[in-house]
N, C-alpha and C. Protein backbone atom coordinates (compact mmCIF):
# COMPACT_ATOMS: atom_id res chain seq x y z
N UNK A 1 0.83 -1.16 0.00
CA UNK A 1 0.00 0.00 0.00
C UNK A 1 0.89 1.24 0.00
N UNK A 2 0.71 2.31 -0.73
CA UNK A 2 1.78 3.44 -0.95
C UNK A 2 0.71 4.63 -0.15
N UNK A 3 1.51 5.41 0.65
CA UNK A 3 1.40 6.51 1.63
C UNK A 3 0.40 7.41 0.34
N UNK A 4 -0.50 8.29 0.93
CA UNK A 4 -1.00 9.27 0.05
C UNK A 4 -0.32 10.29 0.25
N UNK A 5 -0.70 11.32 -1.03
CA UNK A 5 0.01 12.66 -0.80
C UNK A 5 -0.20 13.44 -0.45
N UNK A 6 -1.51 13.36 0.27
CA UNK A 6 -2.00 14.45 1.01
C UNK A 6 -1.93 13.25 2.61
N UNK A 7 -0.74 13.17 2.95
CA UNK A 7 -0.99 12.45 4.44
C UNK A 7 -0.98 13.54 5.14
N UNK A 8 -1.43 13.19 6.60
CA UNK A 8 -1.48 14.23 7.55
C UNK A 8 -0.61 14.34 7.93
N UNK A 9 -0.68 16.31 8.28
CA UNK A 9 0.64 16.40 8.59
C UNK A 9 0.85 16.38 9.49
N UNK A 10 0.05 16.33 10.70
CA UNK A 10 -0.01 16.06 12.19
C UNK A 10 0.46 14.64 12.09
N UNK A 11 0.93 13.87 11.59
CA UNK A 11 1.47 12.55 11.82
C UNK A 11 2.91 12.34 12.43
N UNK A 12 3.47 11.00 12.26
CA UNK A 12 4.35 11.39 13.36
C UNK A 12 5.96 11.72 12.27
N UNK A 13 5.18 11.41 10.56
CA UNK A 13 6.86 11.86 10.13
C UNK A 13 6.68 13.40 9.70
N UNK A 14 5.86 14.26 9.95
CA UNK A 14 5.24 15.38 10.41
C UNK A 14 6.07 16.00 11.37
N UNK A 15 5.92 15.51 11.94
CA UNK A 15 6.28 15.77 13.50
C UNK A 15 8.07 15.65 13.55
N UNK A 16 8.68 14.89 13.30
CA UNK A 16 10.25 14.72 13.15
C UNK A 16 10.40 15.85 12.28
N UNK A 17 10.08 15.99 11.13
CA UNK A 17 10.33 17.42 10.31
C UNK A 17 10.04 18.80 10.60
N UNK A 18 9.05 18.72 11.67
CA UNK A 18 8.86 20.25 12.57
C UNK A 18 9.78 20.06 13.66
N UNK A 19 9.88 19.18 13.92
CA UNK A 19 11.09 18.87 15.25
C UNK A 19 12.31 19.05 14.54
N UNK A 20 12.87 19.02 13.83
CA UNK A 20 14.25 18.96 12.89
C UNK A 20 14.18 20.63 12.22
N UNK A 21 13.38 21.03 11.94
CA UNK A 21 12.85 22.79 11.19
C UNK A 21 13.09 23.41 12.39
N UNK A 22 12.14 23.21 13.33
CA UNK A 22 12.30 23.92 15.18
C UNK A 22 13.73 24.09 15.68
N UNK A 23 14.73 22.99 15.88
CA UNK A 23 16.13 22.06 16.04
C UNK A 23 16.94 23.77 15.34
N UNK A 24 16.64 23.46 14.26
CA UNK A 24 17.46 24.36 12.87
C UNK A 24 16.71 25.86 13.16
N UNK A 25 15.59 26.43 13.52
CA UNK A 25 16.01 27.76 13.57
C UNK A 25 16.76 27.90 14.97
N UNK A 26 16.89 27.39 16.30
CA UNK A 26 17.01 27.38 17.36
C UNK A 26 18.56 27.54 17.16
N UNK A 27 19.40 26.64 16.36
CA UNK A 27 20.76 26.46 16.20
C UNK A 27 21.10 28.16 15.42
N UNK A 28 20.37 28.35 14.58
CA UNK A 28 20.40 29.33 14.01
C UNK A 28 20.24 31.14 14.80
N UNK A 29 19.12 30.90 15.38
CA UNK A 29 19.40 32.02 16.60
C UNK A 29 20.46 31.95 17.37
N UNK A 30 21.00 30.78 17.87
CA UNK A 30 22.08 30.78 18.70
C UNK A 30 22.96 30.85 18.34
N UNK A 31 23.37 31.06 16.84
CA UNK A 31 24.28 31.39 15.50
C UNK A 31 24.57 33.04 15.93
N UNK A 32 23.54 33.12 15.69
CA UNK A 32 23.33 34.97 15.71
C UNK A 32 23.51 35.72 17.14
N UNK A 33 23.27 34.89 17.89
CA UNK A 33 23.77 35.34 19.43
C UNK A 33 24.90 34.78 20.46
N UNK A 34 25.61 34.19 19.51
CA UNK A 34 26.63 33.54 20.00
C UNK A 34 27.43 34.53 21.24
N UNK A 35 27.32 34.18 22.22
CA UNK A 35 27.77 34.02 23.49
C UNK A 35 29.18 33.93 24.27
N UNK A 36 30.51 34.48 23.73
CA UNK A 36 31.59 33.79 24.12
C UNK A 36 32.55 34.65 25.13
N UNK A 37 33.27 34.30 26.23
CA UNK A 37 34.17 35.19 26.65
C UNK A 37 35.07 35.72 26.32
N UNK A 38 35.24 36.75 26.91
CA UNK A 38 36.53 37.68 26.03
C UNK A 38 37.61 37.58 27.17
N UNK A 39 37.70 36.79 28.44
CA UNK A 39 38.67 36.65 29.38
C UNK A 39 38.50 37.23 30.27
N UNK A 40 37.60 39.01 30.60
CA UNK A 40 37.54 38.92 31.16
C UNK A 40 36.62 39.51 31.88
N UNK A 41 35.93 37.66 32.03
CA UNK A 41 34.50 37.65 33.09
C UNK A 41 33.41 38.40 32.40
N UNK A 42 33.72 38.69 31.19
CA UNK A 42 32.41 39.17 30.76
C UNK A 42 32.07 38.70 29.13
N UNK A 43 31.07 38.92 28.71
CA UNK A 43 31.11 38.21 27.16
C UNK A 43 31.07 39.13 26.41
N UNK A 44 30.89 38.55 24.60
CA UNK A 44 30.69 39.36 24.01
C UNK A 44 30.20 38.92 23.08
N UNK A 45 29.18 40.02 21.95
CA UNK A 45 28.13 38.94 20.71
C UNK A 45 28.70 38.13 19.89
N UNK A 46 29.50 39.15 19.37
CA UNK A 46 30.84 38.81 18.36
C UNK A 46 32.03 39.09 17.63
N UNK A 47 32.66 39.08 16.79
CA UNK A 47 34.37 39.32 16.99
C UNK A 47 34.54 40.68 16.43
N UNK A 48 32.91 41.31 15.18
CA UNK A 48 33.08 42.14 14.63
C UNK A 48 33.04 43.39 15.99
N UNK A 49 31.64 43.25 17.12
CA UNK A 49 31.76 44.15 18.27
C UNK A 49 32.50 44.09 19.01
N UNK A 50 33.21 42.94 19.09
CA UNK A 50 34.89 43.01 19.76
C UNK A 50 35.46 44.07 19.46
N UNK A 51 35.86 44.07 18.32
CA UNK A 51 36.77 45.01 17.57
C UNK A 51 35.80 46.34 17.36
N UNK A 52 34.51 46.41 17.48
CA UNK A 52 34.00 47.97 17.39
C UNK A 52 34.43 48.51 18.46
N UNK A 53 34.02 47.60 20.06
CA UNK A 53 33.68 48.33 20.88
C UNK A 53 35.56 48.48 21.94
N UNK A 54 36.09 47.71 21.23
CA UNK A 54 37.98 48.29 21.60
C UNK A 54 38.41 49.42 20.79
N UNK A 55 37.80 49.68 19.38
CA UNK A 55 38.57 51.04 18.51
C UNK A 55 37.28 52.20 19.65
N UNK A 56 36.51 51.94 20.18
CA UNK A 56 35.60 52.95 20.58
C UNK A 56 36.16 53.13 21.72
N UNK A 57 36.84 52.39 22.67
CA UNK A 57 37.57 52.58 23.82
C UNK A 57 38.74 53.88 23.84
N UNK A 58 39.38 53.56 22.65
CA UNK A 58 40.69 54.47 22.19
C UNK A 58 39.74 55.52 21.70
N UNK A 59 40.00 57.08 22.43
CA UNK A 59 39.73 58.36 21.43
C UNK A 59 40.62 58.61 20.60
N UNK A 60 40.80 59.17 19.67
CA UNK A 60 41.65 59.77 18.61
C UNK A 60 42.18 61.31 19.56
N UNK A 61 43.46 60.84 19.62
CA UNK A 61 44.12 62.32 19.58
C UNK A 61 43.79 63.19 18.38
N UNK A 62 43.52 64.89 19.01
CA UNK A 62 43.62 65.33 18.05
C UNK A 62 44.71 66.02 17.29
N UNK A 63 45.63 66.35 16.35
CA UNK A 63 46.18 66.81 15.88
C UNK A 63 46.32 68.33 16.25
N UNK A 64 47.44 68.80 17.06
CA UNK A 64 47.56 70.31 17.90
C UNK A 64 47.27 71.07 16.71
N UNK A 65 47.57 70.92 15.63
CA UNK A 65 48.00 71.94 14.22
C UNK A 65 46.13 72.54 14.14
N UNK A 66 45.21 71.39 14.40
CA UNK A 66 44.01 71.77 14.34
C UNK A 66 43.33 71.94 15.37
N UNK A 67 43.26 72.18 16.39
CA UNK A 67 42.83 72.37 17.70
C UNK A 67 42.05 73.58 17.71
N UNK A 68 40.86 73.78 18.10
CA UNK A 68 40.50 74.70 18.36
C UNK A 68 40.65 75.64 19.56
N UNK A 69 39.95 76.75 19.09
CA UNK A 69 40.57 77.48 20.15
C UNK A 69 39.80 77.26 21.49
N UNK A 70 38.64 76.34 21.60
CA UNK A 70 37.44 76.00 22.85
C UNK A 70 38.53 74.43 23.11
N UNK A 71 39.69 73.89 22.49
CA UNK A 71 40.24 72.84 22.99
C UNK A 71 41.52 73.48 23.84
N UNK A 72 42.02 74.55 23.16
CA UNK A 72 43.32 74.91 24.03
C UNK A 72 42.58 75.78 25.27
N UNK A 73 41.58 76.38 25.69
CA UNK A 73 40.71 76.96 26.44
C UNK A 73 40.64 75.49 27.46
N UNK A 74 40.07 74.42 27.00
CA UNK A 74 39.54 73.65 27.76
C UNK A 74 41.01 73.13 28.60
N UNK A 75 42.59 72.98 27.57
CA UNK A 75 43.45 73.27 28.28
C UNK A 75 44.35 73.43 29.20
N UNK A 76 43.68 74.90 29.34
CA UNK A 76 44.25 76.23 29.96
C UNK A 76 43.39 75.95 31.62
N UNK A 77 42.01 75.13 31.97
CA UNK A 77 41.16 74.98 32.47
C UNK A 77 41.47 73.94 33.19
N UNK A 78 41.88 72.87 32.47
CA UNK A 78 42.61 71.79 33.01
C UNK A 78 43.74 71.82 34.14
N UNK A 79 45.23 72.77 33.46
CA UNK A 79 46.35 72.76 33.46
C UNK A 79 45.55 73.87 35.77
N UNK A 80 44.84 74.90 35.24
CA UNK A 80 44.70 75.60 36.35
C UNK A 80 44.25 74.81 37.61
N UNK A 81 42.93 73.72 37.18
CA UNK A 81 42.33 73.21 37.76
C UNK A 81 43.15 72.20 38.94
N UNK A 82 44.45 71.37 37.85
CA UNK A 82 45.25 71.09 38.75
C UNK A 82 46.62 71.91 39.24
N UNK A 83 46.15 72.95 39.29
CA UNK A 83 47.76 73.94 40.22
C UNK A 83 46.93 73.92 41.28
N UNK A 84 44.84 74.38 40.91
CA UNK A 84 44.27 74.65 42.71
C UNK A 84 44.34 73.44 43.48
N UNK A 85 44.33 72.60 43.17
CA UNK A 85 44.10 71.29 44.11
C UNK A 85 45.61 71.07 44.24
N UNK A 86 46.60 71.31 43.45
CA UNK A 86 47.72 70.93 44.61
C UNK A 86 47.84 72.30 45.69
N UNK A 87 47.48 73.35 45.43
CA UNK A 87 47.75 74.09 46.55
C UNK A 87 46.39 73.93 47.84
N UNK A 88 45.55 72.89 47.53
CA UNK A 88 44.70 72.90 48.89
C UNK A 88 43.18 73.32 48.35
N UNK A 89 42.80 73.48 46.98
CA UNK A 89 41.70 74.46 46.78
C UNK A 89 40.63 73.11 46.64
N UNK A 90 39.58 73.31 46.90
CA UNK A 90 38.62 72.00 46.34
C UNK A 90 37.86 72.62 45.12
N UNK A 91 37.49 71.69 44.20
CA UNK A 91 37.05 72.24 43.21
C UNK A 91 35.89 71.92 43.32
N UNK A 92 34.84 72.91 43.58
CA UNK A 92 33.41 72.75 43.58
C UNK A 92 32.77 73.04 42.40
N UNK A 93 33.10 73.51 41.20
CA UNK A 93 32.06 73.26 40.08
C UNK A 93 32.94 73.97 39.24
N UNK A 94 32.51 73.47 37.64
CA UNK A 94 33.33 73.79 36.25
C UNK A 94 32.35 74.33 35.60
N UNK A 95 32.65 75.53 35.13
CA UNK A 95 31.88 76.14 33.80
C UNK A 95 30.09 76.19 34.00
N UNK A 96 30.18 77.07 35.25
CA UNK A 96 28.66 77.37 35.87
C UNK A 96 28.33 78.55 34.95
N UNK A 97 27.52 78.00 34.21
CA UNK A 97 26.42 79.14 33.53
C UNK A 97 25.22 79.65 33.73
N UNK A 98 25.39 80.96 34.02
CA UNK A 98 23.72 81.45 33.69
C UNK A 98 23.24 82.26 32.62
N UNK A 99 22.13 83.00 32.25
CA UNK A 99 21.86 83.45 31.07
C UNK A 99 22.60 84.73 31.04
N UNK A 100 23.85 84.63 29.75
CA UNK A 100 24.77 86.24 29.75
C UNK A 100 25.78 86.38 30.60
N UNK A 101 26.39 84.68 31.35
CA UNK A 101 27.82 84.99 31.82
C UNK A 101 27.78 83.24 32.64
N UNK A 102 29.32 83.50 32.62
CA UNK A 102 30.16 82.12 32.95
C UNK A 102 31.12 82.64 33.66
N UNK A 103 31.42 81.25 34.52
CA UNK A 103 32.33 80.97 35.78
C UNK A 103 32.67 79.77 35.29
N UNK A 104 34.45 80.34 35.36
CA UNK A 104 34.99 78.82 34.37
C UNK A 104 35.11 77.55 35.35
N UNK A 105 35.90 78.36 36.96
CA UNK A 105 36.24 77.26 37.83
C UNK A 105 35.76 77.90 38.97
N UNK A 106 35.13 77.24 39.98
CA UNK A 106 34.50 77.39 41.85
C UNK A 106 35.16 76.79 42.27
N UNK A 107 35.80 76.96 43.34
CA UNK A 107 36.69 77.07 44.31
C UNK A 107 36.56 77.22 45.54
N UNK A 108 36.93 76.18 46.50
CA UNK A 108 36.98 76.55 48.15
C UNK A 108 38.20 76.11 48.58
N UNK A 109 38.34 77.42 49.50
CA UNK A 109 39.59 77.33 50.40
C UNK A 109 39.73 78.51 51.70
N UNK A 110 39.41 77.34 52.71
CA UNK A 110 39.04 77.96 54.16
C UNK A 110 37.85 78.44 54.46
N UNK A 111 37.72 79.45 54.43
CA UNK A 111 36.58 80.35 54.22
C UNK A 111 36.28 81.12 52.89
N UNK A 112 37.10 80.93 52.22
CA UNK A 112 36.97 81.80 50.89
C UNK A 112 36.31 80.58 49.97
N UNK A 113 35.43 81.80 49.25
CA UNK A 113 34.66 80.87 47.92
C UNK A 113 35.32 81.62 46.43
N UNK A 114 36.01 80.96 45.73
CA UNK A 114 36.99 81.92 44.88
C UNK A 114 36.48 81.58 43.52
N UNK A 115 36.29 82.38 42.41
CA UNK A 115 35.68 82.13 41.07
C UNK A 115 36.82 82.70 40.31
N UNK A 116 37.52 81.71 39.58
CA UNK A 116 38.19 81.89 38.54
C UNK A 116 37.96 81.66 36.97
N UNK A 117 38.34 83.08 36.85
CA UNK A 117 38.57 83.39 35.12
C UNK A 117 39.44 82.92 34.55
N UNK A 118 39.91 81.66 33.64
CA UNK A 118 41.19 81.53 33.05
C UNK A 118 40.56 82.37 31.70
N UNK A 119 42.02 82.63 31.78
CA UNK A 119 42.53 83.12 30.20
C UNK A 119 43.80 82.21 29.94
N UNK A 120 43.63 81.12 28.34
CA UNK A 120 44.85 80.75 27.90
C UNK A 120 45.05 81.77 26.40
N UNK A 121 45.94 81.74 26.41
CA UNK A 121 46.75 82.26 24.92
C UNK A 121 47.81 81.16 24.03
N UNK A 122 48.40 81.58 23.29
CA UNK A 122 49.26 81.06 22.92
C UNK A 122 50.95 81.59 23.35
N UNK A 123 51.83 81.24 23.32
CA UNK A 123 53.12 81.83 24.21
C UNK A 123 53.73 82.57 22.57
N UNK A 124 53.13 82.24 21.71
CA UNK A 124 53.70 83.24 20.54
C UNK A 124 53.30 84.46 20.65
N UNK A 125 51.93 84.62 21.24
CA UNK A 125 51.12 85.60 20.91
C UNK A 125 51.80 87.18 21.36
N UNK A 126 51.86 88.11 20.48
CA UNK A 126 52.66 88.95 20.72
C UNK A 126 51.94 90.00 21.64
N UNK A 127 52.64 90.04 22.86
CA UNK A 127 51.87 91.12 23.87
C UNK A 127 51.70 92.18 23.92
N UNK A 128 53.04 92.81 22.98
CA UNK A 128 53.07 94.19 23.00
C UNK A 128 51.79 94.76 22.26
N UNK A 129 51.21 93.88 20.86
CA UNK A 129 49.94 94.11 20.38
C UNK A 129 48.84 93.65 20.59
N UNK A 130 48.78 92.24 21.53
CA UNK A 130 47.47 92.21 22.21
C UNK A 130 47.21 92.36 23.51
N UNK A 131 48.41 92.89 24.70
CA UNK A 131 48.44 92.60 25.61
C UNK A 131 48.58 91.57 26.61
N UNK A 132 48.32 91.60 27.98
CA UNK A 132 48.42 90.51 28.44
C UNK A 132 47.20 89.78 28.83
N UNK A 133 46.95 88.15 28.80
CA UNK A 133 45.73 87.43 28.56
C UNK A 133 44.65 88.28 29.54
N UNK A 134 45.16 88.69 30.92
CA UNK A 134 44.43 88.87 32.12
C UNK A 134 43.50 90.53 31.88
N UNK A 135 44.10 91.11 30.34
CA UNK A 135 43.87 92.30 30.31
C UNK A 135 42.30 92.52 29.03
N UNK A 136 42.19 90.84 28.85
CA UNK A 136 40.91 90.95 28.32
C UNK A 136 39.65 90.97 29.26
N UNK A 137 39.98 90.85 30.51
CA UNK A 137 38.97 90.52 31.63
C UNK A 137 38.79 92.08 31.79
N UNK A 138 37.84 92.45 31.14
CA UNK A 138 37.36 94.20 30.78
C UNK A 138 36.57 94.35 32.35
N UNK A 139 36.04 95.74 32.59
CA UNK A 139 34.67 96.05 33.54
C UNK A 139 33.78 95.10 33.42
N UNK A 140 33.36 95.11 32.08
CA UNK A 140 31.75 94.68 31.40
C UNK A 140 31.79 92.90 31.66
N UNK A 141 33.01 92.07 31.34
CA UNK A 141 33.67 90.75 31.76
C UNK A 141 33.25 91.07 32.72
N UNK A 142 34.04 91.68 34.29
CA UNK A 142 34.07 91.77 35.56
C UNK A 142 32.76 91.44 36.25
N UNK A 143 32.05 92.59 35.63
CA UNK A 143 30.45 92.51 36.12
C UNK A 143 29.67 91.29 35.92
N UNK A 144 29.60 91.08 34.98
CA UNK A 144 29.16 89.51 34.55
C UNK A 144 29.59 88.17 35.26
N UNK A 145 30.92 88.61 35.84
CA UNK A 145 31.58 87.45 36.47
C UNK A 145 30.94 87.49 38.01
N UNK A 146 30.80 89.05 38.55
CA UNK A 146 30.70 89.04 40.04
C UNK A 146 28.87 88.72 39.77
N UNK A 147 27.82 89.11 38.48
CA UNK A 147 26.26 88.81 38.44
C UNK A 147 26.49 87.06 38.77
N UNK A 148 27.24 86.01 38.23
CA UNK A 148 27.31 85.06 38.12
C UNK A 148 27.70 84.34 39.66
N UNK A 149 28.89 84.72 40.30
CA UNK A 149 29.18 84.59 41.56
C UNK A 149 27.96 85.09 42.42
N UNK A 150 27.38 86.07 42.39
CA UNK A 150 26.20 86.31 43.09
C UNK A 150 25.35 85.44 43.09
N UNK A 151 24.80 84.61 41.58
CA UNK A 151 23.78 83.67 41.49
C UNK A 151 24.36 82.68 42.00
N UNK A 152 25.53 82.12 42.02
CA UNK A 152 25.78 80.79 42.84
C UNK A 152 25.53 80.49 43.86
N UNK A 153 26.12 81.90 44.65
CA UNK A 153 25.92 81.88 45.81
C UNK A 153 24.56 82.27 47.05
N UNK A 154 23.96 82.67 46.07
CA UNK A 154 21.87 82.74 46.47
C UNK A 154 21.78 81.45 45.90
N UNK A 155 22.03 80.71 45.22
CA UNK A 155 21.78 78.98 44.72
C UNK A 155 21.98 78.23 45.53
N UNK A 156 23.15 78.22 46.06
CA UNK A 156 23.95 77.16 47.04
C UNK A 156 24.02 77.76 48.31
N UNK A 157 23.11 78.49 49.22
CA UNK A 157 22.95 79.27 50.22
C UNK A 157 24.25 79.59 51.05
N UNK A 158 25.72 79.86 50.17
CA UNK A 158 27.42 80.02 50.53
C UNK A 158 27.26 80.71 51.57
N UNK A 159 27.89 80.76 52.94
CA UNK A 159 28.43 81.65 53.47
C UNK A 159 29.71 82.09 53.64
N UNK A 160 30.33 81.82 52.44
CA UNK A 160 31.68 81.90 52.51
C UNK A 160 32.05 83.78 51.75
N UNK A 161 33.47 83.93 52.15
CA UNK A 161 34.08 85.56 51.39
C UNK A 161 34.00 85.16 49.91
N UNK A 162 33.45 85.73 49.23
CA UNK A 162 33.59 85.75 48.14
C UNK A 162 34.83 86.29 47.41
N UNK A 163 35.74 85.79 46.27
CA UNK A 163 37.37 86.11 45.55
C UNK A 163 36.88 86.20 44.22
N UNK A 164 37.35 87.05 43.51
CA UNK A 164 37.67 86.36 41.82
C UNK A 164 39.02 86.82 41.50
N UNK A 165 39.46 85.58 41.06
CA UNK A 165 40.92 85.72 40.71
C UNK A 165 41.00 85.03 39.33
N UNK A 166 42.32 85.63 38.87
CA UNK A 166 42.46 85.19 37.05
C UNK A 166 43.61 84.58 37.01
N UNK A 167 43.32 83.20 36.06
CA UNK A 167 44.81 82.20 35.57
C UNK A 167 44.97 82.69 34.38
N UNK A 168 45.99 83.12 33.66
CA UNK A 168 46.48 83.07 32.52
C UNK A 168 47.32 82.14 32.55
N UNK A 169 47.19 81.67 31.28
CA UNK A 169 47.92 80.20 30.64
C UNK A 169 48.22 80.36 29.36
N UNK A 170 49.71 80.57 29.56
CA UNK A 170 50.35 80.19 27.78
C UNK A 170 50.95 79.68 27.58
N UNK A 171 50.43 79.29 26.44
CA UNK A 171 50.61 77.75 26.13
C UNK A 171 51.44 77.53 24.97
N UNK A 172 52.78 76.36 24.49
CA UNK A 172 53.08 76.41 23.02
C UNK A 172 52.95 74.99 22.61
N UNK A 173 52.55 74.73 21.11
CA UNK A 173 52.35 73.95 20.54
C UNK A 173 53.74 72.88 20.31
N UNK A 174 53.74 71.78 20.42
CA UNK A 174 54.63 70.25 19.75
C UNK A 174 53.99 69.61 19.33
N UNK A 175 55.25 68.24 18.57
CA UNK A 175 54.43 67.24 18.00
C UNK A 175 53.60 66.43 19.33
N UNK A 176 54.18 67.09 20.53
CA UNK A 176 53.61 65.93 21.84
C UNK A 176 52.05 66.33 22.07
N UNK A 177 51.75 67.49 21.34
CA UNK A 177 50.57 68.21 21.98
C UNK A 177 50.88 69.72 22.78
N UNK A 178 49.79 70.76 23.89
CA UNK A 178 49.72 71.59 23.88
C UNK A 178 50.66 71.24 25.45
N UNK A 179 51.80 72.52 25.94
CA UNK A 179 52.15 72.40 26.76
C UNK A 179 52.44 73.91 27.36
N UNK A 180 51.96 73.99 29.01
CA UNK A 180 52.35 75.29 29.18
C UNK A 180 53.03 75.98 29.75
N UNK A 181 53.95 76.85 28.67
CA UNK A 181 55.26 77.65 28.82
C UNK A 181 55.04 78.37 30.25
N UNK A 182 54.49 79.13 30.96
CA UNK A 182 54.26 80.31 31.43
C UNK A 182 52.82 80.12 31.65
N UNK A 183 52.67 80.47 33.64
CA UNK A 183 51.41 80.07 34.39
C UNK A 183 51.42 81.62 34.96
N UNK A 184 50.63 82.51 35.45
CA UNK A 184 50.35 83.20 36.39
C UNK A 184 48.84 83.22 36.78
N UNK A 185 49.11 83.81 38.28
CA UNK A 185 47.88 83.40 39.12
C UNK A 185 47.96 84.43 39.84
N UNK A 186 46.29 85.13 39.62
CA UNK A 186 46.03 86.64 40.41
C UNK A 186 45.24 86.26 41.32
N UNK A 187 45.40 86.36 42.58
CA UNK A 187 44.34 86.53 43.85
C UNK A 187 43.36 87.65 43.81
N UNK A 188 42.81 87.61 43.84
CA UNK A 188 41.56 89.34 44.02
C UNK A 188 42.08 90.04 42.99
N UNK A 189 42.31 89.57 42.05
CA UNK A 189 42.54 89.96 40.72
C UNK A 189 41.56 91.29 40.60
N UNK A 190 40.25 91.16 41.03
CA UNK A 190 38.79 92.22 40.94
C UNK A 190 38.17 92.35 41.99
């Protein structure tokens, strides 16, 4: 007697071929989500996000020749940030803005609450025609700096003396990156 061709497919060689189809996408998802360690203690999908997520680890230096001038600023910000903390200063907040003025670095030390202005330049930059960095910190700067120190300090209910003092930072360019020639640091600069 020969099988018909319309047998059911609920039968049981039915059944081995959905069991074997089922088997095969299952192997197949687990294809696609393969599971393996990378050493250490943690996994990963696969060899291509291996390698995405290690080139994403590394930033790209940028090239000093192109640097902007908000990167040698950021800097100049840096380089200050750590002269206050080795002399004792705690750094309570970076680049506090309100609407129409900025406070680059907040500062505590003792009783004093100190707001510093950096200014970086470049160490080429010729002084005799632009002056010195600390001499762009105009009245109209000034005011804006002490409206800003005022709002912090109605924000953060301070009872500390209020300072503003100015870092100039100049800086000269290598193949190593930005390094800086020449630091000065004004106390009650204003």
């Amino acid at each position: 007697m020969k099988p018909e061709k319309n047998a059911d497919k609920n039968g049981p060689e039915a059944n081995k071929c959905q069991k074997k189809k089922q088997d095969g996408d299952q192997d197949n998802a687990k294809k696609k989500n393969v599971r393996k360690s990378d050493g250490s203690g943690g996994t990963r999908s696969s060899v291509s996000e291996h390698v995405r997520l290690l080139f994403s680890a590394f930033r790209r230096r940028k090239n000093v020749n192109t640097m902007s001038s908000r990167d040698i600023g950021r800097f100049g910000e840096e380089h200050t940030v750590r002269y206050l903390r080795r002399r004792g200063y705690r750094i309570l907040e970076r680049n506090f803005i309100i609407p129409g003025a900025e406070i680059d670095i907040i500062a505590k030390r003792g009783k004093y609450i100190i707001f510093v202005e950096v200014k970086t330049r470049s160490a080429l930059c010729d002084r005799e025609k632009y002056g010195r960095a600390r001499d762009s910190v105009d009245t109209a700067k000034q005011h804006r700096i002490r409206l800003a120190a005022s709002n912090y300090i109605a924000l953060h209910k301070c009872f500390c003396i209020p300072r503003c003092d100015i870092a100039e930072v100049y800086v000269s360019r290598s193949s190593a990156g930005l390094r800086a020639t020449e630091f000065i640091y004004s106390e009650a600069a204003f």
